[in-house]
C-alpha atoms as a PDB file:
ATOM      1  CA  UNK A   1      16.046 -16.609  22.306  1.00  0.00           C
ATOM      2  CA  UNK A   2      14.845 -13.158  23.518  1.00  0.00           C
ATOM      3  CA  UNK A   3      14.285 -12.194  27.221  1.00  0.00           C
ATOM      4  CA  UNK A   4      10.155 -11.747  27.566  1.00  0.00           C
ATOM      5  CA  UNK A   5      11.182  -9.317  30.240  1.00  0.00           C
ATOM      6  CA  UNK A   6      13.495  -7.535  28.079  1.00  0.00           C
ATOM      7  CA  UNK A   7      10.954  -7.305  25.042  1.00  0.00           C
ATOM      8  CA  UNK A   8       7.980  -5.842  27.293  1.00  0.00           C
ATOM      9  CA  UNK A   9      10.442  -3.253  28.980  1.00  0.00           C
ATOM     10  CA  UNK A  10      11.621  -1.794  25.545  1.00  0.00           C
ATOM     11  CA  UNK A  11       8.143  -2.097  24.464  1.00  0.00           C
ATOM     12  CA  UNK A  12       6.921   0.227  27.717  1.00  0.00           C
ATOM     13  CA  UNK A  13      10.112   2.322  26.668  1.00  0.00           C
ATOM     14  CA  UNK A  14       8.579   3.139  23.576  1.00  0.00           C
ATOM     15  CA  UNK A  15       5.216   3.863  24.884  1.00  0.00           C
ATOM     16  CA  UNK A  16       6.694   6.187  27.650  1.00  0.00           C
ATOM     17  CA  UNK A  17       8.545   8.079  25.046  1.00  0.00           C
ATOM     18  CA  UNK A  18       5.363   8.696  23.000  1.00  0.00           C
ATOM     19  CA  UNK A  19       3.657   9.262  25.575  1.00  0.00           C
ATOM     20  CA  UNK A  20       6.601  12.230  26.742  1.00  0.00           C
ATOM     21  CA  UNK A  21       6.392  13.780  22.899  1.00  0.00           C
ATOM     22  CA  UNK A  22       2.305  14.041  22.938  1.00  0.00           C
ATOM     23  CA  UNK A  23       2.661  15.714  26.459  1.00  0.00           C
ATOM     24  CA  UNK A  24       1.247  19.572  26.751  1.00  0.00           C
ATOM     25  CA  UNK A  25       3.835  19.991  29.770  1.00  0.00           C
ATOM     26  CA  UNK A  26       6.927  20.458  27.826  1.00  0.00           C
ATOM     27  CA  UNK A  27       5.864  17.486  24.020  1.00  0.00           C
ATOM     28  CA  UNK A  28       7.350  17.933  20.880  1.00  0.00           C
ATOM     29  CA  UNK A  29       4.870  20.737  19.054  1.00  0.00           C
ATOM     30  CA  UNK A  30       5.125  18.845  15.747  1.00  0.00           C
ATOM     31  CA  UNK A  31       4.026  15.386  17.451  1.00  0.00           C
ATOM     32  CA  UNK A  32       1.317  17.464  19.531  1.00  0.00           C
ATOM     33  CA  UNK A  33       0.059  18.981  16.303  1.00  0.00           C
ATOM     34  CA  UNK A  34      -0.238  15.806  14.979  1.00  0.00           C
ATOM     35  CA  UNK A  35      -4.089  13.785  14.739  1.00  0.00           C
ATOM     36  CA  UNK A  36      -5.023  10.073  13.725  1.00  0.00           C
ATOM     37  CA  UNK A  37      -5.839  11.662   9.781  1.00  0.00           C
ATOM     38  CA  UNK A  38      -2.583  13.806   9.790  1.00  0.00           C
ATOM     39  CA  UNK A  39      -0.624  10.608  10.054  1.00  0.00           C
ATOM     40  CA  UNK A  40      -1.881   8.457   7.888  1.00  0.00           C
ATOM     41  CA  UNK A  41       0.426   9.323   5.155  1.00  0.00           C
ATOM     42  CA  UNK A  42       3.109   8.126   7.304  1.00  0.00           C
ATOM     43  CA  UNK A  43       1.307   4.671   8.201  1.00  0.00           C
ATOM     44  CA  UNK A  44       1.291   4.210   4.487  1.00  0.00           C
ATOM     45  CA  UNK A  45       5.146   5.486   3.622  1.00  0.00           C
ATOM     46  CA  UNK A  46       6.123   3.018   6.352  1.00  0.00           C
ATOM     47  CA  UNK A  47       4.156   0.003   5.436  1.00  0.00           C
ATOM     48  CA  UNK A  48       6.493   0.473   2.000  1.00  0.00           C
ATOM     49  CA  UNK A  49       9.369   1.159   3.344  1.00  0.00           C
ATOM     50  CA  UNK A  50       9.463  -2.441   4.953  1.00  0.00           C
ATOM     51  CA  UNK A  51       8.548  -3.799   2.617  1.00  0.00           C
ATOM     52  CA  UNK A  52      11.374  -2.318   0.470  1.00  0.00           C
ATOM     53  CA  UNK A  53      13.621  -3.192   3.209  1.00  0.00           C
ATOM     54  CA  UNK A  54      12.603  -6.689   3.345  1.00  0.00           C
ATOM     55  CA  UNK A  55      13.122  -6.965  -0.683  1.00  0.00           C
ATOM     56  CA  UNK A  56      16.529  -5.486  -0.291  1.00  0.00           C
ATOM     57  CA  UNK A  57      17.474  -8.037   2.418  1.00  0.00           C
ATOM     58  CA  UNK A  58      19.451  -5.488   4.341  1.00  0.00           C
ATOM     59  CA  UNK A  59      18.419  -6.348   8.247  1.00  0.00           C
ATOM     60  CA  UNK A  60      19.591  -3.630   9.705  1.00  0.00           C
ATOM     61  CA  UNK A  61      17.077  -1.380   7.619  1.00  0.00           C
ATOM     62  CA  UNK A  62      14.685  -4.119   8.282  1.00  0.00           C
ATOM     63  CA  UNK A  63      14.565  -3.406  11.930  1.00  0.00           C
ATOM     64  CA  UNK A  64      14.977  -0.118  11.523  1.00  0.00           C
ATOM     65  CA  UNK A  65      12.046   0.390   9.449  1.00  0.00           C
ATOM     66  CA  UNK A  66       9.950  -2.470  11.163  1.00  0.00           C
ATOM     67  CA  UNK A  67      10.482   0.275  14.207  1.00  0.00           C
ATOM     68  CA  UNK A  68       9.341   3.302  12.259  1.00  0.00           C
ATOM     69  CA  UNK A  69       6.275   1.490  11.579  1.00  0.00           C
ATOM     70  CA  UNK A  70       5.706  -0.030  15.528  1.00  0.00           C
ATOM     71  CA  UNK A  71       5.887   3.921  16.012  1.00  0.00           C
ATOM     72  CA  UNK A  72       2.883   4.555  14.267  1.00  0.00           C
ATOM     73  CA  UNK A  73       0.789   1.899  15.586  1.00  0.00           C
ATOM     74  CA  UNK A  74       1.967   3.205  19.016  1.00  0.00           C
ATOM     75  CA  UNK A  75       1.239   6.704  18.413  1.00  0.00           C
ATOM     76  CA  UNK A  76      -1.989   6.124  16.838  1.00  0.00           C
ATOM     77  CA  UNK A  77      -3.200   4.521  20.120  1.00  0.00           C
ATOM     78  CA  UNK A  78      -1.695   7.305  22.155  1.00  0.00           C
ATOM     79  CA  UNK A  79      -3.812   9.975  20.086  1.00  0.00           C
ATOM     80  CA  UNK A  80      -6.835   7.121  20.885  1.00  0.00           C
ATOM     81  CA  UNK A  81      -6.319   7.105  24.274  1.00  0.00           C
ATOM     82  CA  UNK A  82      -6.496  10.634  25.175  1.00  0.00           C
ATOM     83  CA  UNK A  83      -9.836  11.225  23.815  1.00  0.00           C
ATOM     84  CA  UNK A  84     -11.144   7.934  25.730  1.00  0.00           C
ATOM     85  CA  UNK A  85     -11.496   5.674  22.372  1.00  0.00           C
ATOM     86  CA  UNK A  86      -9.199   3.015  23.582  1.00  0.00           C
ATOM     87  CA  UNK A  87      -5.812   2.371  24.391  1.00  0.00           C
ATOM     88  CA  UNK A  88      -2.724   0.085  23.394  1.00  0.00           C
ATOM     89  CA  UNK A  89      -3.677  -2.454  25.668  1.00  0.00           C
ATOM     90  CA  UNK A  90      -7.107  -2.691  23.815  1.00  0.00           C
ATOM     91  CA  UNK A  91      -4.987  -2.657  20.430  1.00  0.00           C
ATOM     92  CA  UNK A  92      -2.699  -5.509  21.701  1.00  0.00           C
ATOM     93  CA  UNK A  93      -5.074  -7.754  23.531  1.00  0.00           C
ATOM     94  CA  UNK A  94      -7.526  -7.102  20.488  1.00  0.00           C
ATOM     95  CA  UNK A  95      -5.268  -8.683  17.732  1.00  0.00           C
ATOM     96  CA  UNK A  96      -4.098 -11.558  20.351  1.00  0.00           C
ATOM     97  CA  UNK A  97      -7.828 -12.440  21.018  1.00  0.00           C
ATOM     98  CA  UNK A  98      -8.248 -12.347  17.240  1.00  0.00           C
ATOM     99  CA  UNK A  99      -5.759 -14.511  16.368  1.00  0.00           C
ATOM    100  CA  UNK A 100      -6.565 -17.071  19.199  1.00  0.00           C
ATOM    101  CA  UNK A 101     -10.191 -17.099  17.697  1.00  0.00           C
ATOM    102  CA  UNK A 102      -9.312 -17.526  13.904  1.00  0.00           C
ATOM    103  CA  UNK A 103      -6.548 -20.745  14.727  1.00  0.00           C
ATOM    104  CA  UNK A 104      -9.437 -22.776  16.193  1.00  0.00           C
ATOM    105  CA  UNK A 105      -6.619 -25.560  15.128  1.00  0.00           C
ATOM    106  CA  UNK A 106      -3.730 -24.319  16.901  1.00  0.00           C
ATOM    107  CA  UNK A 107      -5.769 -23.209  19.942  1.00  0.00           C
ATOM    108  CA  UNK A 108      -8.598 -25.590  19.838  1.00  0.00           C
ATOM    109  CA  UNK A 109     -10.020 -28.778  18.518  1.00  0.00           C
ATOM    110  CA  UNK A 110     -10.557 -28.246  15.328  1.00  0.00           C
ATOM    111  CA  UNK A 111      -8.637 -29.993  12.464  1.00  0.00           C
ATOM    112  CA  UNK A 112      -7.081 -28.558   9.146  1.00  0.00           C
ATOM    113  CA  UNK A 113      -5.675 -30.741   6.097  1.00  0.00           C
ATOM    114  CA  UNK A 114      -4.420 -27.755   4.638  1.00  0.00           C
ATOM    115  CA  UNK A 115      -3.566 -24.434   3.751  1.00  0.00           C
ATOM    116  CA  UNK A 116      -6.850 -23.649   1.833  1.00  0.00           C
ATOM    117  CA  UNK A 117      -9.043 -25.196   4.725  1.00  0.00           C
ATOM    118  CA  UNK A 118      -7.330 -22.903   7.102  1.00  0.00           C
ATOM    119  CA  UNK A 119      -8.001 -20.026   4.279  1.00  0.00           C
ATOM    120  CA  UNK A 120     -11.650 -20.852   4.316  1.00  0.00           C
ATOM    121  CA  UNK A 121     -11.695 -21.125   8.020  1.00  0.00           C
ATOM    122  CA  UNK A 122     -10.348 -17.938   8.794  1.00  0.00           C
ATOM    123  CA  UNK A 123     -12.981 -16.389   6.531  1.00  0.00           C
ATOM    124  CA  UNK A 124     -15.913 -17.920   7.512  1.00  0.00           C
ATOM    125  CA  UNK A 125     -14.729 -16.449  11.226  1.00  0.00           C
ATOM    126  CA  UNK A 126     -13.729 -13.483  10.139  1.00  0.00           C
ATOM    127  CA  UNK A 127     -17.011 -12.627   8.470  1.00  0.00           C
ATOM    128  CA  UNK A 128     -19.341 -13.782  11.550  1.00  0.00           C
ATOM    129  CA  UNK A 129     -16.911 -11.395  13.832  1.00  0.00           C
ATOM    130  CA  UNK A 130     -18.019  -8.516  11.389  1.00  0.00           C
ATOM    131  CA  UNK A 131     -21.690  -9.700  11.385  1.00  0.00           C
ATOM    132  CA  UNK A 132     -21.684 -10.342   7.462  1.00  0.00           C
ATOM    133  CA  UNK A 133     -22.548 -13.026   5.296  1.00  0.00           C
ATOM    134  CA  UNK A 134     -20.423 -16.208   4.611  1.00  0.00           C
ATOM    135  CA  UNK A 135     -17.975 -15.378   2.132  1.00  0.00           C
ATOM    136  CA  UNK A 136     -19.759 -18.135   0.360  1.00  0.00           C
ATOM    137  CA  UNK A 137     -22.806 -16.221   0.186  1.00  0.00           C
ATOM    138  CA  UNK A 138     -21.885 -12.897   0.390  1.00  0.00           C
ATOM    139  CA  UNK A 139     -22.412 -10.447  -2.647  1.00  0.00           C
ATOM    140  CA  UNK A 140     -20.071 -10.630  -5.299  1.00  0.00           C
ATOM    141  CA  UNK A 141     -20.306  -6.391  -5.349  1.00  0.00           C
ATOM    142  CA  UNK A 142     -19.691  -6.714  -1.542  1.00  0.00           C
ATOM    143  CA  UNK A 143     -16.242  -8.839  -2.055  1.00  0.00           C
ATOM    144  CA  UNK A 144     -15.080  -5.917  -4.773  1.00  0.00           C
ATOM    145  CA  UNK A 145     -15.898  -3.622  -2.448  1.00  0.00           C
ATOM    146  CA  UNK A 146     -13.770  -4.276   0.471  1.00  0.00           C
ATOM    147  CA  UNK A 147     -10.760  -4.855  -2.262  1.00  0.00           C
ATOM    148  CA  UNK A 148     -11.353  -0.950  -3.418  1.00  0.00           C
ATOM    149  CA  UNK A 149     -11.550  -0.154   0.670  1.00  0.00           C
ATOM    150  CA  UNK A 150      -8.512  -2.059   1.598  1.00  0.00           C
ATOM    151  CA  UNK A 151      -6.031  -2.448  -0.960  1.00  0.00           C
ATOM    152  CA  UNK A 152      -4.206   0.505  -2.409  1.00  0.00           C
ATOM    153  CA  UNK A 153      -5.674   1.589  -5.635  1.00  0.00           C
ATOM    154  CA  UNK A 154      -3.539  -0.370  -8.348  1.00  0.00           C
ATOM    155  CA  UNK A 155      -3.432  -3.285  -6.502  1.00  0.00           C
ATOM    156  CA  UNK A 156      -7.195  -2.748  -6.036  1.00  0.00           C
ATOM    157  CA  UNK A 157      -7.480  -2.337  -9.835  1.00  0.00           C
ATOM    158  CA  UNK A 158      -6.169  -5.899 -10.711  1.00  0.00           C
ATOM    159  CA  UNK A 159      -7.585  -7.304  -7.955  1.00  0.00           C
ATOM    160  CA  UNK A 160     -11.528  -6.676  -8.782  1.00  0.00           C
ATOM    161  CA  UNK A 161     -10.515  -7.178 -12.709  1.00  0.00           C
ATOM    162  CA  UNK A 162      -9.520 -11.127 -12.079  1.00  0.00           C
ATOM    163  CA  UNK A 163     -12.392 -11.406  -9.734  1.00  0.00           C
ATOM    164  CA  UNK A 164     -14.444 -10.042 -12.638  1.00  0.00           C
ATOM    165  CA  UNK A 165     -13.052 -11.974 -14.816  1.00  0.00           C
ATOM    166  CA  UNK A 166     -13.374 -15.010 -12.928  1.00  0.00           C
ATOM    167  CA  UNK A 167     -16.945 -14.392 -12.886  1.00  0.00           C
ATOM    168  CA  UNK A 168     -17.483 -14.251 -16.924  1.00  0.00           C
ATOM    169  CA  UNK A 169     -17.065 -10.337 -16.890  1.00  0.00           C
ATOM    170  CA  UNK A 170     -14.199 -10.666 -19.643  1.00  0.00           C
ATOM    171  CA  UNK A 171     -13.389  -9.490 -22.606  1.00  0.00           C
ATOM    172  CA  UNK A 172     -13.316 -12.616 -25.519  1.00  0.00           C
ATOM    173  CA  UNK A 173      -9.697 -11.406 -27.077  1.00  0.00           C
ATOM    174  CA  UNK A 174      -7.307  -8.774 -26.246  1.00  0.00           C
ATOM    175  CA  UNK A 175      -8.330  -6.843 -29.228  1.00  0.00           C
ATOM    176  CA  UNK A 176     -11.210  -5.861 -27.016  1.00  0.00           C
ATOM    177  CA  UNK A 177      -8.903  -4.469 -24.631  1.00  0.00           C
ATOM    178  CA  UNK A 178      -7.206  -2.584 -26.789  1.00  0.00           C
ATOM    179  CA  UNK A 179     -10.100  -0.614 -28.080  1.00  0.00           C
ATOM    180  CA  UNK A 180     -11.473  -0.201 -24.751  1.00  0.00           C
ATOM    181  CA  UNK A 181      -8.091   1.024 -23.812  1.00  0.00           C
ATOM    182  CA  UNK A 182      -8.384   3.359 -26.682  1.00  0.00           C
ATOM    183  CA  UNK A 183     -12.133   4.386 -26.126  1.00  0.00           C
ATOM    184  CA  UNK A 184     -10.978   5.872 -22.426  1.00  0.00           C
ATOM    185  CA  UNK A 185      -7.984   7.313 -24.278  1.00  0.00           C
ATOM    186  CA  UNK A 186     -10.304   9.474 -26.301  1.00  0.00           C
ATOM    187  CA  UNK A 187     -12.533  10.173 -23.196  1.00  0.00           C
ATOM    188  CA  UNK A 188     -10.162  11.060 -21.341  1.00  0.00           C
ATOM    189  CA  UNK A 189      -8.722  13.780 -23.980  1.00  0.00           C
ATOM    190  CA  UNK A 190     -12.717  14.974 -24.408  1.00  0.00           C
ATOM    191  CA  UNK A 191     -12.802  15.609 -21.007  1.00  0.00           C
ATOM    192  CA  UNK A 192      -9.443  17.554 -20.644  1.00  0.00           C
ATOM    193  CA  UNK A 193     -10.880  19.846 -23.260  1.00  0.00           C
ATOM    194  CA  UNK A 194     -14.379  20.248 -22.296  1.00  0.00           C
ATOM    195  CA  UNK A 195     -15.194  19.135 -18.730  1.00  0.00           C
ATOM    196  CA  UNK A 196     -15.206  20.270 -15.221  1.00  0.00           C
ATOM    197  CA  UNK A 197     -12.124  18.808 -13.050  1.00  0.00           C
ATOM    198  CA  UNK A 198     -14.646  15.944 -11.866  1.00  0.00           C
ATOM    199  CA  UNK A 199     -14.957  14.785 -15.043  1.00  0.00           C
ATOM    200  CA  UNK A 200     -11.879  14.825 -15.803  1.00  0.00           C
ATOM    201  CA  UNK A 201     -10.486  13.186 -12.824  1.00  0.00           C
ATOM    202  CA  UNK A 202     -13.206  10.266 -13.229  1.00  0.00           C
ATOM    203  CA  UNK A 203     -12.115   9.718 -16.717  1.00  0.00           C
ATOM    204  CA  UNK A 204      -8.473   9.680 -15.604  1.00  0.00           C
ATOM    205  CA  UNK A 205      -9.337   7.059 -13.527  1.00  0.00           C
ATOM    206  CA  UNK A 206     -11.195   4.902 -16.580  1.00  0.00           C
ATOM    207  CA  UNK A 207      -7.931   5.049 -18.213  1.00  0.00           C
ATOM    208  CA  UNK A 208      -5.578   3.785 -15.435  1.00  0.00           C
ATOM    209  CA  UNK A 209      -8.044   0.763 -14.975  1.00  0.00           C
ATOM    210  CA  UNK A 210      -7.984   0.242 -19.005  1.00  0.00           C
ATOM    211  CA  UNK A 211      -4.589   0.264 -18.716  1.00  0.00           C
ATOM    212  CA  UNK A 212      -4.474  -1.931 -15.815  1.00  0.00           C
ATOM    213  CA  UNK A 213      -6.648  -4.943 -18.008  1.00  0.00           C
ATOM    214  CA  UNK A 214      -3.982  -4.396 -20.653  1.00  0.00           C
ATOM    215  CA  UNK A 215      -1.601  -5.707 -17.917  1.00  0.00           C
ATOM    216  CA  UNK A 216      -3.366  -8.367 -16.748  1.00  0.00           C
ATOM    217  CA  UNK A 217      -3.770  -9.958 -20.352  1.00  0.00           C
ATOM    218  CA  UNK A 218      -0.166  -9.908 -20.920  1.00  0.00           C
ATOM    219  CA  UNK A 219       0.408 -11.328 -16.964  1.00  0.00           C
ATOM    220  CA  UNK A 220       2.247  -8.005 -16.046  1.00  0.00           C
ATOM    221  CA  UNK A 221       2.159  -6.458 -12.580  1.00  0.00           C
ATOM    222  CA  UNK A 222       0.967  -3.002 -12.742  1.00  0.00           C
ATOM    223  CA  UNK A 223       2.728  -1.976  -9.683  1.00  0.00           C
ATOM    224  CA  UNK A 224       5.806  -3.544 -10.168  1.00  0.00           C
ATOM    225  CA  UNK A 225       5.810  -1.865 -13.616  1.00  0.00           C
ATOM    226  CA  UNK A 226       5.640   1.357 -12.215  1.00  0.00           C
ATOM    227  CA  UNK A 227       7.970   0.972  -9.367  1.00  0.00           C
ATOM    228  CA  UNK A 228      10.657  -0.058 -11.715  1.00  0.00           C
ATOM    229  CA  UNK A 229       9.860   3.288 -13.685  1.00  0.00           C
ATOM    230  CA  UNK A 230       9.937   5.374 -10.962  1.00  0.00           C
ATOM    231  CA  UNK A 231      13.584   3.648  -9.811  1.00  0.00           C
ATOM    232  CA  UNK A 232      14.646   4.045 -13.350  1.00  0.00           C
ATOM    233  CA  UNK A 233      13.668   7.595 -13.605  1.00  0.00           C
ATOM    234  CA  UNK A 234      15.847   8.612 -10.132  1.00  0.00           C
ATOM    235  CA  UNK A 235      18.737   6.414 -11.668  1.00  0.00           C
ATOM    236  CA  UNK A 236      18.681   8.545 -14.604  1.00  0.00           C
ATOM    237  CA  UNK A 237      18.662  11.819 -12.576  1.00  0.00           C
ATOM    238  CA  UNK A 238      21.386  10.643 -10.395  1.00  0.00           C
ATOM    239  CA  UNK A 239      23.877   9.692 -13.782  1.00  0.00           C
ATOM    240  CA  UNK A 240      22.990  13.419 -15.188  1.00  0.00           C
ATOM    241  CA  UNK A 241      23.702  15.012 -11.939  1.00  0.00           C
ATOM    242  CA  UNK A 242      26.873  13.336 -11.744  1.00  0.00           C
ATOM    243  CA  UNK A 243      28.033  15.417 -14.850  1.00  0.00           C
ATOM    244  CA  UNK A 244      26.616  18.489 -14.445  1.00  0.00           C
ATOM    245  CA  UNK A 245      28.181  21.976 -13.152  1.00  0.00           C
ATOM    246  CA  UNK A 246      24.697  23.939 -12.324  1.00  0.00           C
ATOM    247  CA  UNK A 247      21.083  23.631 -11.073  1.00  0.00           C
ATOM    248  CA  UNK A 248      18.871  21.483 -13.542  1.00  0.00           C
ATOM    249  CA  UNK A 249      16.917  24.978 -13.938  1.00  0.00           C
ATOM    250  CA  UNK A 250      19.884  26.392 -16.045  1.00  0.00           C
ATOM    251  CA  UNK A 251      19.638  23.876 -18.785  1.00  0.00           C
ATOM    252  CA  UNK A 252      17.565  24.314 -21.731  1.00  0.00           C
ATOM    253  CA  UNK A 253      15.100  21.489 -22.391  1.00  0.00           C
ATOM    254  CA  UNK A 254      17.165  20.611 -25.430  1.00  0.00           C
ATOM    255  CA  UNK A 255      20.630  19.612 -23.422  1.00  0.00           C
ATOM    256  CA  UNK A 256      18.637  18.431 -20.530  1.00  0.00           C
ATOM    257  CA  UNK A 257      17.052  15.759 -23.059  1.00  0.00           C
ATOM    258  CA  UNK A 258      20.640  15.133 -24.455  1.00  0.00           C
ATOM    259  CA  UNK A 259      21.953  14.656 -20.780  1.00  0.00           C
ATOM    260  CA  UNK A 260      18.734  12.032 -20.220  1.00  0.00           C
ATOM    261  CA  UNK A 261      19.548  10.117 -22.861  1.00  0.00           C
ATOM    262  CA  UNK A 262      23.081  10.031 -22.350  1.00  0.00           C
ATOM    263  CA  UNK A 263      21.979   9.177 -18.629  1.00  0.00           C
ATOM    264  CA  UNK A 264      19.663   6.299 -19.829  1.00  0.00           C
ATOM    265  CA  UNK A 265      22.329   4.847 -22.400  1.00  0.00           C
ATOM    266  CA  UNK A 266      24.912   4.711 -19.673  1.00  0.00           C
ATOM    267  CA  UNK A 267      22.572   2.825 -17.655  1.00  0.00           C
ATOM    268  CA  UNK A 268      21.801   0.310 -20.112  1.00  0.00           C
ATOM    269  CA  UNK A 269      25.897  -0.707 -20.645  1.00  0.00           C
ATOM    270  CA  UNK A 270      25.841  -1.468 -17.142  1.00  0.00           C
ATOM    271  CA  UNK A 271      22.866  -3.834 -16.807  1.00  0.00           C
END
């Protein structure tokens, strides 16, 4: 088991070295430059790369990345604290109090049967923390809401559309799908010919969600989907630039596509 003593002193390593790099007397420029918006790219690109970490059941990069992230939270509160908004002892004793509150059955006298009472519990607490209705009685357009607020925007996506669904707000075959999925198709192409960027950006975003219902009727994970893309398409990159003698640049598009499919092929065998 870990020394407490140990734990706190690394933690209040950490701090101090934040605190060093945010210092005008002699900080790193870059980390001095930086404000709570700049980084929140970073909180993001973090969050994932745990995640990824924690898929790929390497725990070395676990810890490693699981660091990267404590960083941010640390140097988010040291950008708080020097304009007076709070600190990281506000941060720390904030989620402890918080956690104490919602396990009324670990740290009080209240008894749980299950996993779903506990559920229900912690929202009913949560809400009255935030001042808002029971989740029980709270607005169905108030529960989509805090999805689109909280949850990045695929996830978001297939989130509100099974809530929706749940609801009644459902298509009565997947033919109806389909054609929506075509109808924002068309949009979409309308709007790249004749609209102003707005438009075209808000019809963009019709499609993805058509596309999105498309997934959920065939029980397909959106994200997943793309993720595996996106590895695919580096894999494929990596097998062509194992072959080649010159920048990508000095290819025409015609032996590029010939070195992609040879790329893709090669990747298949070895599945």
């Amino acid at each position: 088991m870990e020394n407490k003593d140990e734990v706190l002193g690394a933690l209040q390593e950490l701090i101090e070295v934040v605190e060093r790099l945010r210092s005008p007397d002699g900080g790193c420029p870059w980390d001095l430059a930086q404000t709570a918006e700049t980084l929140m790219p970073y909180v993001i690109e973090e969050a994932y790369e745990v995640v990824d970490a924690i898929k790929n059941g390497d725990k070395n990069a676990i810890a490693e990345e699981l660091g990267d992230l404590l960083l941010q939270v640390v140097l988010q509160a040291q950008i708080a604290s020097e304009s007076g908004q709070f600190t990281m002892k506000e941060v720390t004793q904030g989620i402890s109090q918080k956690l104490i509150r919602r396990h009324p059955h670990v740290f009080g006298d209240v008894s749980v049967a299950s996993v779903d009472e506990v559920r229900q519990n912690w929202e009913q607490i949560k809400a009255a923390e935030k001042g808002e209705a029971s989740p029980d009685t709270q607005k169905f357009s108030a529960k989509l809401a805090r999805y689109g607020r909280t949850l990045p925007p695929m996830t978001a996506a297939m989130k509100i559309s099974q809530k929706a669904a749940a609801v009644g707000f459902e298509w009565e075959n997947i033919d109806g799908v389909w054609d929506k999925f075509h109808e924002e198709l068309g949009e979409f192409q309308q709007a790249l010919a004749e609209e102003t960027p707005e438009r075209q950006q808000a019809e963009l975003g019709d499609l993805l969600f058509a596309v999105i219902q498309l997934a959920r009727w065939h029980n397909l994970d959106p994200s997943v989907a793309l993720q595996g893309t996106n590895q695919r398409f580096v894999q494929r990159l990596e097998k062509m630039e194992a072959v080649v003698d010159r920048p990508f640049s000095d290819y025409s598009l015609d032996e590029l596509e010939t070195l992609w499919q040879q790329a893709k092929a090669q990747l298949a065998k070895e599945q």
